[in-house]
C-alpha atoms as a PDB file:
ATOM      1  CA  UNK A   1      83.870 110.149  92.052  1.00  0.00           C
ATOM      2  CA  UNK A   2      85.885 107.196  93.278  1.00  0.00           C
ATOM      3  CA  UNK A   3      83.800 103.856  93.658  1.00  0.00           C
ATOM      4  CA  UNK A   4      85.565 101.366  95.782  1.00  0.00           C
ATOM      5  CA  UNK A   5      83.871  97.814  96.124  1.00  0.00           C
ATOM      6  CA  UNK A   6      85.547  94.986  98.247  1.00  0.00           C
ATOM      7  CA  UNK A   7      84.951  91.798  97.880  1.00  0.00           C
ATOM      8  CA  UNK A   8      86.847  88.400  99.838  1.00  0.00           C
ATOM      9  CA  UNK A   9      85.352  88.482 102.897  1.00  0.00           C
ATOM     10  CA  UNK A  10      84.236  85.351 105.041  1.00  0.00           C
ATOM     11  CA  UNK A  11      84.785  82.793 107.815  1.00  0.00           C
ATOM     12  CA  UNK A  12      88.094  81.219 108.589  1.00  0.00           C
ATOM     13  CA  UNK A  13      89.555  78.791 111.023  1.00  0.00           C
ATOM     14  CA  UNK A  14      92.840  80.584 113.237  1.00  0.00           C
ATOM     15  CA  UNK A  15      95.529  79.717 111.506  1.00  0.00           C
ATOM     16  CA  UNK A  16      94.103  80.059 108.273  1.00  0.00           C
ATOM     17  CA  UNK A  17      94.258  82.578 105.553  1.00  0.00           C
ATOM     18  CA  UNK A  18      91.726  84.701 103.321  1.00  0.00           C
ATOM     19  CA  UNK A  19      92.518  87.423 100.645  1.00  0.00           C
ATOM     20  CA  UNK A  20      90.548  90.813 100.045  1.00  0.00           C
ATOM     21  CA  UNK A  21      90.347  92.785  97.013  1.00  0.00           C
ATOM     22  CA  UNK A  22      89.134  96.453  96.515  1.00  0.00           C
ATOM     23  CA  UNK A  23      88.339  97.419  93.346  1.00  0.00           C
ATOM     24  CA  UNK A  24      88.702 101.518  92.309  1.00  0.00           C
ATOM     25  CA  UNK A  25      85.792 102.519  89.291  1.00  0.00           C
ATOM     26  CA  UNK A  26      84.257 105.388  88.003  1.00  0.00           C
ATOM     27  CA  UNK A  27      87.697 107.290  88.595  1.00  0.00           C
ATOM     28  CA  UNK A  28      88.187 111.302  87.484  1.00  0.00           C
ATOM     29  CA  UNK A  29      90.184 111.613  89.858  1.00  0.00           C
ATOM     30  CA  UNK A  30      94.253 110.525  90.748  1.00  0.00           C
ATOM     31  CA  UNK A  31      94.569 108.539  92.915  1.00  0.00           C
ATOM     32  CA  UNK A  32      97.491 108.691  95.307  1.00  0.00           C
ATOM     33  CA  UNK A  33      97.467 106.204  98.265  1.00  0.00           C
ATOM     34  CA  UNK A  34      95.042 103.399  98.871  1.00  0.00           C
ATOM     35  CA  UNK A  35      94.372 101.868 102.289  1.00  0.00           C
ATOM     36  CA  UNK A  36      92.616  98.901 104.239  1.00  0.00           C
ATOM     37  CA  UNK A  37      91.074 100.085 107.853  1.00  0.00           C
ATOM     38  CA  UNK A  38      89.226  97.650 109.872  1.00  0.00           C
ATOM     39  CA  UNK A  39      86.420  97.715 112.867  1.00  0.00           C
ATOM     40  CA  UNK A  40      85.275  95.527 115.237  1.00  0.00           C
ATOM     41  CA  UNK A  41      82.534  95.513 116.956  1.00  0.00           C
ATOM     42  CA  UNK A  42      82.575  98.317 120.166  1.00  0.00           C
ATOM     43  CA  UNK A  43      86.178  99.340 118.636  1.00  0.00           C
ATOM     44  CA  UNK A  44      87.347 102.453 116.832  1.00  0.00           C
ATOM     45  CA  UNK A  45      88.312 102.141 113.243  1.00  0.00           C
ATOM     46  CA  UNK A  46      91.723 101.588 112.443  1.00  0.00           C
ATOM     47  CA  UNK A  47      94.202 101.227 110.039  1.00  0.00           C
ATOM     48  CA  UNK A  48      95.250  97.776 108.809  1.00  0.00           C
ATOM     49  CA  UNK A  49      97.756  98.444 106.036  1.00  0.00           C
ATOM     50  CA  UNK A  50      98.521 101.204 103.292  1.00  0.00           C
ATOM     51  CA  UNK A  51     100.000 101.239 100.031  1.00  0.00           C
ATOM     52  CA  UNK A  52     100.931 104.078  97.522  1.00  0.00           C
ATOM     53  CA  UNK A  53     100.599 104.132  93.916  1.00  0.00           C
ATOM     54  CA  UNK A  54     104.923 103.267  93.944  1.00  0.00           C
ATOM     55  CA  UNK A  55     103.953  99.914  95.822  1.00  0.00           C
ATOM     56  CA  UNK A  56     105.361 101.282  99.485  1.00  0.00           C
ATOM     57  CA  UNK A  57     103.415 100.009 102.054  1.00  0.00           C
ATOM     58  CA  UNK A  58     103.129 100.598 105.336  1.00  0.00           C
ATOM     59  CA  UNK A  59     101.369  97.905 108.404  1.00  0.00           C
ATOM     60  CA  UNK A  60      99.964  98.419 111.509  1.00  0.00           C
ATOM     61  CA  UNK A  61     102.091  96.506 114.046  1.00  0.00           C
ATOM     62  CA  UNK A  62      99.229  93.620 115.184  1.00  0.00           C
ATOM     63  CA  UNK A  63      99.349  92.616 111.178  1.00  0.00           C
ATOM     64  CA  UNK A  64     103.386  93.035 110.534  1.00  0.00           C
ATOM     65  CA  UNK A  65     104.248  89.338 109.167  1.00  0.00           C
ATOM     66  CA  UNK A  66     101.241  88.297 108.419  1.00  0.00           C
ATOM     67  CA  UNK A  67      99.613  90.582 106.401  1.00  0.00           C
ATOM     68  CA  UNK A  68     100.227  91.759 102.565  1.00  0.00           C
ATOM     69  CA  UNK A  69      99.091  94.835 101.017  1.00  0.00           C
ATOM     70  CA  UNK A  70      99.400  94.901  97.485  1.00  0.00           C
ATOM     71  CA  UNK A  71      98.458  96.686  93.943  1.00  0.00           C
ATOM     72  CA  UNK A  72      98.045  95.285  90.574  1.00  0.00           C
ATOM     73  CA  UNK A  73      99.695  97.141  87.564  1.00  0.00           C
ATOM     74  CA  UNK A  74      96.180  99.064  86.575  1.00  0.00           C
ATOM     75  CA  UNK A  75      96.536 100.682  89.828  1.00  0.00           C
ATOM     76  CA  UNK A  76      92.361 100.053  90.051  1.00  0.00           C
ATOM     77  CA  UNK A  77      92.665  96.752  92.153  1.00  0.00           C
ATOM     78  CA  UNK A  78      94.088  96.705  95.694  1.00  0.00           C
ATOM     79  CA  UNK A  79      94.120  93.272  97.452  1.00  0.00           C
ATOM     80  CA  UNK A  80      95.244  91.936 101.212  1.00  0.00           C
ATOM     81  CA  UNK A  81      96.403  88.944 101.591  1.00  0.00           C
ATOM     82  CA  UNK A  82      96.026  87.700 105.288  1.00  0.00           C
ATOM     83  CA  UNK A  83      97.983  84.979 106.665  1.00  0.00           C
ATOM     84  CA  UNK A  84      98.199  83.086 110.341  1.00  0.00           C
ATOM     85  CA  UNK A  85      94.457  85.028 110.795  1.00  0.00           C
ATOM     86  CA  UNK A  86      93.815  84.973 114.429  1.00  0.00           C
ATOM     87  CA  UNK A  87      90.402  85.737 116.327  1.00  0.00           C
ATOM     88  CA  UNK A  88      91.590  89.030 116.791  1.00  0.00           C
ATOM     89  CA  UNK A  89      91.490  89.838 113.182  1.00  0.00           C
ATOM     90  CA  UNK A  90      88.064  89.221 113.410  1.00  0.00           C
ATOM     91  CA  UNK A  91      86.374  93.081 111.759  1.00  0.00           C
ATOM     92  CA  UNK A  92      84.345  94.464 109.271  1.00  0.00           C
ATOM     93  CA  UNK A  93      87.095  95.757 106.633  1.00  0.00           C
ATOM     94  CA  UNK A  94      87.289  98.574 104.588  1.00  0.00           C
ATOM     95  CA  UNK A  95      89.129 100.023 101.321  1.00  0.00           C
ATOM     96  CA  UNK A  96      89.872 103.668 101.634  1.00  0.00           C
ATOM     97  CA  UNK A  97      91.513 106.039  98.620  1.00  0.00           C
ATOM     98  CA  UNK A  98      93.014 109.288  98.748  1.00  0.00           C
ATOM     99  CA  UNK A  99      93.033 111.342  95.474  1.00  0.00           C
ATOM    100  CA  UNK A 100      93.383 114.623  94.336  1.00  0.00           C
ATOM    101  CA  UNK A 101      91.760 116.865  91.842  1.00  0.00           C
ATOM    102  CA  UNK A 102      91.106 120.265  92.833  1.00  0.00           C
ATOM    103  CA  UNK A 103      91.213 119.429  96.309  1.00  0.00           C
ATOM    104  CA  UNK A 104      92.191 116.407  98.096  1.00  0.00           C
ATOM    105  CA  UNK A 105      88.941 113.532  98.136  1.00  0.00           C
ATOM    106  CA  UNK A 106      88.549 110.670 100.729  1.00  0.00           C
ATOM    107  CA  UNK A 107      86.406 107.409  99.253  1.00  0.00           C
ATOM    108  CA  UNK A 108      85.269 104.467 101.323  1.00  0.00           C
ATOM    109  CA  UNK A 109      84.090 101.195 100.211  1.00  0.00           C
ATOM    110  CA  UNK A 110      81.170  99.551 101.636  1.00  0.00           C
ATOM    111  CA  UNK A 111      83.267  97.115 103.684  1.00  0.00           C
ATOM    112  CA  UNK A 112      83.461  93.044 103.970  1.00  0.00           C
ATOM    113  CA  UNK A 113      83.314  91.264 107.324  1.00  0.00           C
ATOM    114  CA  UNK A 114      86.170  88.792 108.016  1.00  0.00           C
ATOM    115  CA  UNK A 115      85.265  86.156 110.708  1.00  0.00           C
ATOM    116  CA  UNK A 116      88.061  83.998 112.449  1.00  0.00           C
ATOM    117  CA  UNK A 117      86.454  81.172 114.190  1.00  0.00           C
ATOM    118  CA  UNK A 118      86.690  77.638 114.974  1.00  0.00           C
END
């Protein structure tokens, strides 16, 4: 009931920066916290930064500094800004939701692949 669809993704140069956006549709449902994970190849998923409907955020501690999470006043449009990208950043990312109706929903988007490579 929650259609999330990033969008940004591409190839960058270390050093350089790139911004995702993940946009929520097709909502009947509240949402409460919105998230980016990431995964690289042969890696487990994991979380890159999350962000409640109040704006708090919260960062994994390889992306502190250089990453920002952020929400635009519909609430429907999460982006992540990436700064100082390194190779390590270098994943397929995704936009998670939580909501809650009748019982609590996780959505995932499709995901966007983020290169960093000279």
């Amino acid at each position: 009931q929650v259609h999330l669809v990033e969008s940004g993704g591409g190839l960058v140069q270390p050093g350089g920066s790139l911004r995702l956006s993940c946009e929520a549709s097709g909502m009947s449902r509240a949402i409460y916290a919105m998230a980016w994970y990431r995964q690289a190849p042969g890696k487990r998923r994991e979380r890159v930064a999350a962000i409640t409907m109040s704006g708090e955020t919260n960062y994994a501690e390889s992306v502190k500094g250089r990453f920002i999470c952020s929400i635009d006043s519909t609430k429907k449009t999460m982006t992540l800004q990436m700064n100082s990208l390194k190779v390590e950043d270098t994943a397929v990312y995704y936009c998670y939701s939580a909501s809650l109706a009748t019982t609590p929903q996780k959505d995932w988007g499709q995901g966007t692949q983020v290169t960093v490579s000279s």
